[in-house]
PDB file of N, CA and C in Angstrom:
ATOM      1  N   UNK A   1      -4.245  29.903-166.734  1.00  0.00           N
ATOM      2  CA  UNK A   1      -3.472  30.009-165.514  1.00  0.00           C
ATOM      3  C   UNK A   1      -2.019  29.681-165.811  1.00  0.00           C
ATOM      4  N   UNK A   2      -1.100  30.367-165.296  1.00  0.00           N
ATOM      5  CA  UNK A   2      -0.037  30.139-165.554  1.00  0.00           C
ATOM      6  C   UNK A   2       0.681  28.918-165.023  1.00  0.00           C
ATOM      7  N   UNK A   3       1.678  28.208-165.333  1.00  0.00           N
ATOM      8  CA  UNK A   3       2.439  27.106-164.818  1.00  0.00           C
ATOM      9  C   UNK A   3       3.525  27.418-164.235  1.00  0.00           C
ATOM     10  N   UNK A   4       3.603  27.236-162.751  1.00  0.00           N
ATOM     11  CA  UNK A   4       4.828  27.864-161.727  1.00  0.00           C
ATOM     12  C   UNK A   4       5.543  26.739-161.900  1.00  0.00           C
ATOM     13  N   UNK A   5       5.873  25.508-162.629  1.00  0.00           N
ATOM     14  CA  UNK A   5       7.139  24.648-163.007  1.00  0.00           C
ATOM     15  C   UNK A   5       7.949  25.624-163.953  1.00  0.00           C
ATOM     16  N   UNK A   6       7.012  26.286-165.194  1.00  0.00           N
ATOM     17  CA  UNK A   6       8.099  27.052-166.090  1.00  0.00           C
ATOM     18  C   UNK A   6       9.043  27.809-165.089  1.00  0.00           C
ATOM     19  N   UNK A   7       9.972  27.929-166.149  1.00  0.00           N
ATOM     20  CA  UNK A   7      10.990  29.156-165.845  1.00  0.00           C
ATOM     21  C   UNK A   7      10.399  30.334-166.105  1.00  0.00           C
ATOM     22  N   UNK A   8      10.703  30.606-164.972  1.00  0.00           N
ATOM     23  CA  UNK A   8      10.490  32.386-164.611  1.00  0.00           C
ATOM     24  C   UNK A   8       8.824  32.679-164.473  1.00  0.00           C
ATOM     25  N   UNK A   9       8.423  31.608-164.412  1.00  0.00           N
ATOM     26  CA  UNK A   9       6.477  31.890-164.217  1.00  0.00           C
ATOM     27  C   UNK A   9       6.656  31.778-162.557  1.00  0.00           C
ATOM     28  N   UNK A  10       7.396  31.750-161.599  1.00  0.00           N
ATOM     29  CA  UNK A  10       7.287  31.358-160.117  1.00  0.00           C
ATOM     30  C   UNK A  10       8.268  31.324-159.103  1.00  0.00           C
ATOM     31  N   UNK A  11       8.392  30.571-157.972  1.00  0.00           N
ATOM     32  CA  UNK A  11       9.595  30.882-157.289  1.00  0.00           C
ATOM     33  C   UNK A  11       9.121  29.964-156.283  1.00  0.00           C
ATOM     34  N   UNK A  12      10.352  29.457-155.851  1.00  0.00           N
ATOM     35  CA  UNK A  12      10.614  28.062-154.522  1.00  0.00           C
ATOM     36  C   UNK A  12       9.499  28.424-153.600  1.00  0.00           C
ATOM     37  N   UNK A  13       9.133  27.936-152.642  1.00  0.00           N
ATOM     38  CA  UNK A  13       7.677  27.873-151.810  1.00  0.00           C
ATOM     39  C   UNK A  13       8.674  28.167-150.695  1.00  0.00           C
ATOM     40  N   UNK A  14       8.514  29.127-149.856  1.00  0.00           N
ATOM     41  CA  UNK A  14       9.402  29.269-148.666  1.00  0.00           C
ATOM     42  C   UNK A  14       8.740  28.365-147.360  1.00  0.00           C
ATOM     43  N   UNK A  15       7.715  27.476-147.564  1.00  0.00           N
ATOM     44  CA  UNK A  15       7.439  26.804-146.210  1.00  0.00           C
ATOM     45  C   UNK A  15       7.911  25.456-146.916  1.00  0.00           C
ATOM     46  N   UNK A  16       8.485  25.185-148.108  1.00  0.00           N
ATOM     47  CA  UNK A  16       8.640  23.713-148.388  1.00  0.00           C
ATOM     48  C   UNK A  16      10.178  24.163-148.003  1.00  0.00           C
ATOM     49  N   UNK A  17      10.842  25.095-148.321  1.00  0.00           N
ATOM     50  CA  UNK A  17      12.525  25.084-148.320  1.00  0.00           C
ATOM     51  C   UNK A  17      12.992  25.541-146.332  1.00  0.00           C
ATOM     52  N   UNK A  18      11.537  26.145-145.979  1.00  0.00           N
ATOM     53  CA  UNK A  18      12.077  25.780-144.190  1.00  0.00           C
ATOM     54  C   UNK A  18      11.862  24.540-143.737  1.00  0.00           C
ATOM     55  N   UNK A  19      10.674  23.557-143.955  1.00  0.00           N
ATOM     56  CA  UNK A  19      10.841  22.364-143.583  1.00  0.00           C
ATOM     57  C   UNK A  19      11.915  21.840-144.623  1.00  0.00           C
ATOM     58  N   UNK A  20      12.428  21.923-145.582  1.00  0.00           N
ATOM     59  CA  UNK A  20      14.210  21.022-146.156  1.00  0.00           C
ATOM     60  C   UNK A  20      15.360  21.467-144.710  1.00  0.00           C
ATOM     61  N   UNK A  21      15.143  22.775-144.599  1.00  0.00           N
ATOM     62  CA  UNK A  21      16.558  23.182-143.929  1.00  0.00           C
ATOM     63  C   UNK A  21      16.441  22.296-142.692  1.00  0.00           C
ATOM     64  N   UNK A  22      15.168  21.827-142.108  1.00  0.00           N
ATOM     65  CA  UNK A  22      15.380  20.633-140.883  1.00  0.00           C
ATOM     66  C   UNK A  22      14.707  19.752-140.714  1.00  0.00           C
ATOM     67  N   UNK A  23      14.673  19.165-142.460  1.00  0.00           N
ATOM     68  CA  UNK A  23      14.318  17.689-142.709  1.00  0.00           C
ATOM     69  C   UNK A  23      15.591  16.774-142.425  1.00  0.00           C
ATOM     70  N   UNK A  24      15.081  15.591-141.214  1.00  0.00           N
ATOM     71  CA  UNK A  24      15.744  14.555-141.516  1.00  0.00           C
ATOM     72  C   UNK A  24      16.429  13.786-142.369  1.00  0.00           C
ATOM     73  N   UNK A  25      17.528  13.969-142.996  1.00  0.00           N
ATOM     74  CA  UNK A  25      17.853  13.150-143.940  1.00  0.00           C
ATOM     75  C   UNK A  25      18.584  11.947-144.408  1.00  0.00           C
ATOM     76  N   UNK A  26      17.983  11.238-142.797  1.00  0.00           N
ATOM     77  CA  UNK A  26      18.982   9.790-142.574  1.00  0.00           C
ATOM     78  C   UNK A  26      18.328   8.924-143.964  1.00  0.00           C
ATOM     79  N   UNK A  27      19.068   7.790-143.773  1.00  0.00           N
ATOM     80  CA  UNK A  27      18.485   6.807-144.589  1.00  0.00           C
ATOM     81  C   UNK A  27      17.158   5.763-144.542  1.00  0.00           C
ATOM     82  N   UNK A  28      16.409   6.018-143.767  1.00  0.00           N
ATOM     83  CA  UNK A  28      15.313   5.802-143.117  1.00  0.00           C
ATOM     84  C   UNK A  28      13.837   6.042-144.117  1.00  0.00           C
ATOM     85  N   UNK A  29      12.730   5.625-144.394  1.00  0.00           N
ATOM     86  CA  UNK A  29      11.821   5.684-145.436  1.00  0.00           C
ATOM     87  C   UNK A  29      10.728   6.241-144.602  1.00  0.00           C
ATOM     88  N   UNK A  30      10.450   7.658-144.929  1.00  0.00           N
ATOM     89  CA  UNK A  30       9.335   8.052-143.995  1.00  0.00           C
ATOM     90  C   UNK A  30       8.527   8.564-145.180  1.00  0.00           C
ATOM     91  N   UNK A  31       7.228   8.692-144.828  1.00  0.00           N
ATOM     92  CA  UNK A  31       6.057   9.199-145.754  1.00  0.00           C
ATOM     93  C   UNK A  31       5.944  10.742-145.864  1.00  0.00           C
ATOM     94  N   UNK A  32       5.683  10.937-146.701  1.00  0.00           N
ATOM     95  CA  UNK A  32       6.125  12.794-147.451  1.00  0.00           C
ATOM     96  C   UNK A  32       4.562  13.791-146.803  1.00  0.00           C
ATOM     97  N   UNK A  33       5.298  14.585-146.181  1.00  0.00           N
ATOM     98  CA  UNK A  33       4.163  15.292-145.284  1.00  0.00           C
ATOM     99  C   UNK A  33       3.821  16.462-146.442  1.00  0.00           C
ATOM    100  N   UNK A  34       2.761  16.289-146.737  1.00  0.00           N
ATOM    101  CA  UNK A  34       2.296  17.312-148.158  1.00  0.00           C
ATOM    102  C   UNK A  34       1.921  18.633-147.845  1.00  0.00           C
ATOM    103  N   UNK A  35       2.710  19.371-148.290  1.00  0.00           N
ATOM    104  CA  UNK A  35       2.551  21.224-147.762  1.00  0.00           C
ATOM    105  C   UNK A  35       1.600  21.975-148.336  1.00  0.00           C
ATOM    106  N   UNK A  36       1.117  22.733-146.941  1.00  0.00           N
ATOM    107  CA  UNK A  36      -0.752  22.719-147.090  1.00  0.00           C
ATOM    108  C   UNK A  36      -0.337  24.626-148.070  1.00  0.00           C
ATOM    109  N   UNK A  37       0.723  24.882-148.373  1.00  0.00           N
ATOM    110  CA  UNK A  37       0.908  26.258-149.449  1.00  0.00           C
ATOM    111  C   UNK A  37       0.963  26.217-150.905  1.00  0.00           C
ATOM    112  N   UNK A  38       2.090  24.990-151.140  1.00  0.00           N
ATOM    113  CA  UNK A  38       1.731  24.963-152.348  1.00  0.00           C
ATOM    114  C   UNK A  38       1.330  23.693-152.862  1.00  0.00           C
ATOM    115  N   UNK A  39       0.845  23.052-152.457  1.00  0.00           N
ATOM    116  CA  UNK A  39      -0.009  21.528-152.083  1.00  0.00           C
ATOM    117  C   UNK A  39       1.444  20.598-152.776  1.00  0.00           C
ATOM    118  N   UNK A  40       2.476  20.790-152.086  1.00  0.00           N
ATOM    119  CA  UNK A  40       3.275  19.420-152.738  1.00  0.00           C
ATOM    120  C   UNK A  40       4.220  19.740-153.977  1.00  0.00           C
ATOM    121  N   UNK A  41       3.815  20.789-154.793  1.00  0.00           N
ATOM    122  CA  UNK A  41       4.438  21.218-155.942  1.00  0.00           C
ATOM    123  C   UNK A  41       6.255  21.986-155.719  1.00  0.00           C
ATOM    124  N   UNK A  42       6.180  22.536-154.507  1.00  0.00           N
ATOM    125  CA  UNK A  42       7.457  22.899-154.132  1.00  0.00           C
ATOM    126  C   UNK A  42       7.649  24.533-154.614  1.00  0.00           C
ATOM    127  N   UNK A  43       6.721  24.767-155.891  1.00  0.00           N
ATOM    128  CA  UNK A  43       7.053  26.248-156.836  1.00  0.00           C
ATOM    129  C   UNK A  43       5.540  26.735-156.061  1.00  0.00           C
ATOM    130  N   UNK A  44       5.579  28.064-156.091  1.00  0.00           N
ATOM    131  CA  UNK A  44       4.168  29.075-156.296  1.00  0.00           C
ATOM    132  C   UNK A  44       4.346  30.057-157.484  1.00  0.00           C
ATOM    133  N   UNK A  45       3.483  30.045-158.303  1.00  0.00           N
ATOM    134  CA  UNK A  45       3.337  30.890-159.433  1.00  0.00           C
ATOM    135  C   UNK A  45       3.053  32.356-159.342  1.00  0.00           C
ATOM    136  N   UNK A  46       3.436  32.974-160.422  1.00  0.00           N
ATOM    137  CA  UNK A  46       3.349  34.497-160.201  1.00  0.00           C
ATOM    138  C   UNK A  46       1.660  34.855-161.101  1.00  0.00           C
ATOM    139  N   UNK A  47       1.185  35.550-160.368  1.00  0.00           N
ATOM    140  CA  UNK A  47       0.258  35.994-161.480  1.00  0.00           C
ATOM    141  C   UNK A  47       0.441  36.464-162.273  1.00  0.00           C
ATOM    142  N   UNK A  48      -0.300  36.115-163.631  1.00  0.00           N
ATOM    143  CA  UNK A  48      -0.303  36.481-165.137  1.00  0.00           C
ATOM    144  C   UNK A  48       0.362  37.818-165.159  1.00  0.00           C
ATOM    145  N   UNK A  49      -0.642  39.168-164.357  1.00  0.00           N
ATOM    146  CA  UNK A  49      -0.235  40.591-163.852  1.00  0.00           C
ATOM    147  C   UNK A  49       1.513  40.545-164.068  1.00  0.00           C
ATOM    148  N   UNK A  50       1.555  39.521-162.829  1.00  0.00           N
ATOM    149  CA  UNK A  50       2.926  39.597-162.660  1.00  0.00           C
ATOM    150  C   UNK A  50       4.403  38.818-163.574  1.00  0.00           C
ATOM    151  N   UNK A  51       3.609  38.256-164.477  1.00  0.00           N
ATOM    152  CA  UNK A  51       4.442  37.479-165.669  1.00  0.00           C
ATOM    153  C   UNK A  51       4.975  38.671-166.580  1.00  0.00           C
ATOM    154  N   UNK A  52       3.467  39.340-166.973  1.00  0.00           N
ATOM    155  CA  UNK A  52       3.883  40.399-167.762  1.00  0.00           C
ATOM    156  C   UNK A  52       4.196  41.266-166.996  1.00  0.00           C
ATOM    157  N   UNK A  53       4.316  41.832-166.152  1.00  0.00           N
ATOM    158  CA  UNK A  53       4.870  43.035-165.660  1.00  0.00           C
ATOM    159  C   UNK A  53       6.627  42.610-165.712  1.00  0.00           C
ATOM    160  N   UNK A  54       6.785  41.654-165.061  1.00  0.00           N
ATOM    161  CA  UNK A  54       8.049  40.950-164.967  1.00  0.00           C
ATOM    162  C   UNK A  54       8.678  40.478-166.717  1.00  0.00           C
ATOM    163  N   UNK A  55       8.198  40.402-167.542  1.00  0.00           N
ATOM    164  CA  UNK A  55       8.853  40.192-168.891  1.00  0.00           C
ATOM    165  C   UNK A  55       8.756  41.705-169.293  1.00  0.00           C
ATOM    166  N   UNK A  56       7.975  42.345-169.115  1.00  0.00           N
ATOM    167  CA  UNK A  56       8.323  43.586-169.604  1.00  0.00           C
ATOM    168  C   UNK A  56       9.664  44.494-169.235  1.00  0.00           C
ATOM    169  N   UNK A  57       9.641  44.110-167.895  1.00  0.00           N
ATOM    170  CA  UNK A  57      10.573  44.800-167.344  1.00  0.00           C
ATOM    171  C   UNK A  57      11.699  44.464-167.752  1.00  0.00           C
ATOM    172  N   UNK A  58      11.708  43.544-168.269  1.00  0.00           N
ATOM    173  CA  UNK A  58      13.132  42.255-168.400  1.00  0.00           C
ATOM    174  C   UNK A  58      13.350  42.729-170.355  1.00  0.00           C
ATOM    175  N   UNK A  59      12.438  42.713-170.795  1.00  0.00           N
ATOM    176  CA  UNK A  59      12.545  43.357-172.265  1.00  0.00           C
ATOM    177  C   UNK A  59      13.165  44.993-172.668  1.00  0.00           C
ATOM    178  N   UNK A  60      12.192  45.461-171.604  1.00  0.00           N
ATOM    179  CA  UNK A  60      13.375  46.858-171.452  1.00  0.00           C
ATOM    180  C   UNK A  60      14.625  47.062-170.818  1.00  0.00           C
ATOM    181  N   UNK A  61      15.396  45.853-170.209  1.00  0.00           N
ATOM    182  CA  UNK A  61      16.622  45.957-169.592  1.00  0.00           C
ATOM    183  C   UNK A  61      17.290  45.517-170.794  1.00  0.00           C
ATOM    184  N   UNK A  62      16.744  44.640-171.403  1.00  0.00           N
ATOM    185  CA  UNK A  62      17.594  43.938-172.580  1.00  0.00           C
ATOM    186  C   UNK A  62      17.375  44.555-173.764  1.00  0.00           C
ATOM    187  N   UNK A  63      16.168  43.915-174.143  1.00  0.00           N
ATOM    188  CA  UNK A  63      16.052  44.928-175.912  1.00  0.00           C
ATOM    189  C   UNK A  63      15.875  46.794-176.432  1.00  0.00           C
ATOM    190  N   UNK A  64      15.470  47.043-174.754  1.00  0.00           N
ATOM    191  CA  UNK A  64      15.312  48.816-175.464  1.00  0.00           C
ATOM    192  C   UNK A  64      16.191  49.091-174.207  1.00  0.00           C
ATOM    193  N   UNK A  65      17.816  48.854-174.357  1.00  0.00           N
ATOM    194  CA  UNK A  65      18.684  50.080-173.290  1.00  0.00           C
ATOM    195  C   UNK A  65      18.595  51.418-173.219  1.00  0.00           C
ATOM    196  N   UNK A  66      17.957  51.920-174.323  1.00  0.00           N
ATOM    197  CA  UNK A  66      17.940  53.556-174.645  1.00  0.00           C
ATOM    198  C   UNK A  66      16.716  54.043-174.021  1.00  0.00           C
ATOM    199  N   UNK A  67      15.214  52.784-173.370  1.00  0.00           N
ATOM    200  CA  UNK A  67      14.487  53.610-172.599  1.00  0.00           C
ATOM    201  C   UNK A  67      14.427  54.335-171.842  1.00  0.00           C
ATOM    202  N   UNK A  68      15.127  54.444-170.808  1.00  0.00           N
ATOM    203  CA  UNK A  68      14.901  55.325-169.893  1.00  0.00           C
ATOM    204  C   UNK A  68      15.670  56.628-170.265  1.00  0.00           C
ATOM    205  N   UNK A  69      16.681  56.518-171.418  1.00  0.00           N
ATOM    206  CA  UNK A  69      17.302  58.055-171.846  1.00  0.00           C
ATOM    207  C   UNK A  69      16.004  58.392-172.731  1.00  0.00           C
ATOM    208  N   UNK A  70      15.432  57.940-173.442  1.00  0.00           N
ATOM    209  CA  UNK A  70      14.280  58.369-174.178  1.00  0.00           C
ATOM    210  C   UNK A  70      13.343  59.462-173.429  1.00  0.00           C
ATOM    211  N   UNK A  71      12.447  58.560-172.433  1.00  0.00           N
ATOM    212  CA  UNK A  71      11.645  58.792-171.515  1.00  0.00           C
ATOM    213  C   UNK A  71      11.866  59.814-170.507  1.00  0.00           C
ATOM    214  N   UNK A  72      13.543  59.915-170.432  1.00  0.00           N
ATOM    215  CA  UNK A  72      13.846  61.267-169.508  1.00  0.00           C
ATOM    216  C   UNK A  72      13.590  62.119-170.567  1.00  0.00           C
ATOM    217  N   UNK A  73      14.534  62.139-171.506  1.00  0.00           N
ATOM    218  CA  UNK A  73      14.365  63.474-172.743  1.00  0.00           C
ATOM    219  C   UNK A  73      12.743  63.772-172.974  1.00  0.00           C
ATOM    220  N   UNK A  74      12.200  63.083-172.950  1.00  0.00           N
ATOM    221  CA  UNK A  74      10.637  63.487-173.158  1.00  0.00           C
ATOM    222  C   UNK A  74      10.057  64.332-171.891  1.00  0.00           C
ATOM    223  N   UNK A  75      10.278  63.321-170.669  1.00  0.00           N
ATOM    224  CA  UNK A  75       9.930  64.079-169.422  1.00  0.00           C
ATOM    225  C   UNK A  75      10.334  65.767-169.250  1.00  0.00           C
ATOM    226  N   UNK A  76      11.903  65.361-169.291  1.00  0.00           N
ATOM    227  CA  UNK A  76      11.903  66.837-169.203  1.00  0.00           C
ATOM    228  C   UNK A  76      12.817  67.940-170.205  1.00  0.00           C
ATOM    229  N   UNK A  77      12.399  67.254-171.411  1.00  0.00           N
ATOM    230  CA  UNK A  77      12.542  68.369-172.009  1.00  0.00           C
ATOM    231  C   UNK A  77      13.786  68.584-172.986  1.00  0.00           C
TER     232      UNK A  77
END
């Protein structure tokens, strides 16, 4: 299973960053209400699917710039 702490395995939990935008943030000590999405962790992970689909994509932007001129010339001709 992948680890949504790494970089680029995941992405911020959007019900932990709407309760930040109107969390209290006096100086006051209140007990941490644990979020029933990504149980507390703050990240949700991408599936594996989506690790590699997402590094691939990211390998052909960077290491092969000439793919998609390749892949047209093949397509059509």
């Amino acid at each position: 299973m992948a680890d949504p702490t790494l970089h680029g395995n995941g992405y911020a939990c959007p019900a932990c960053e709407m309760r930040r935008e109107v969390e209290d943030k006096t100086q006051i000590l209140r007990p941490k209400v644990p979020c029933n999405v990504c149980a507390g962790l703050g990240r949700l992970g991408y599936t594996e699917a989506e690790i590699v689909a997402r590094t691939v994509e990211e390998a052909r932007r960077v290491y092969w710039p000439e793919f998609e001129k390749r892949i047209s010339e093949v397509c059509h001709g």
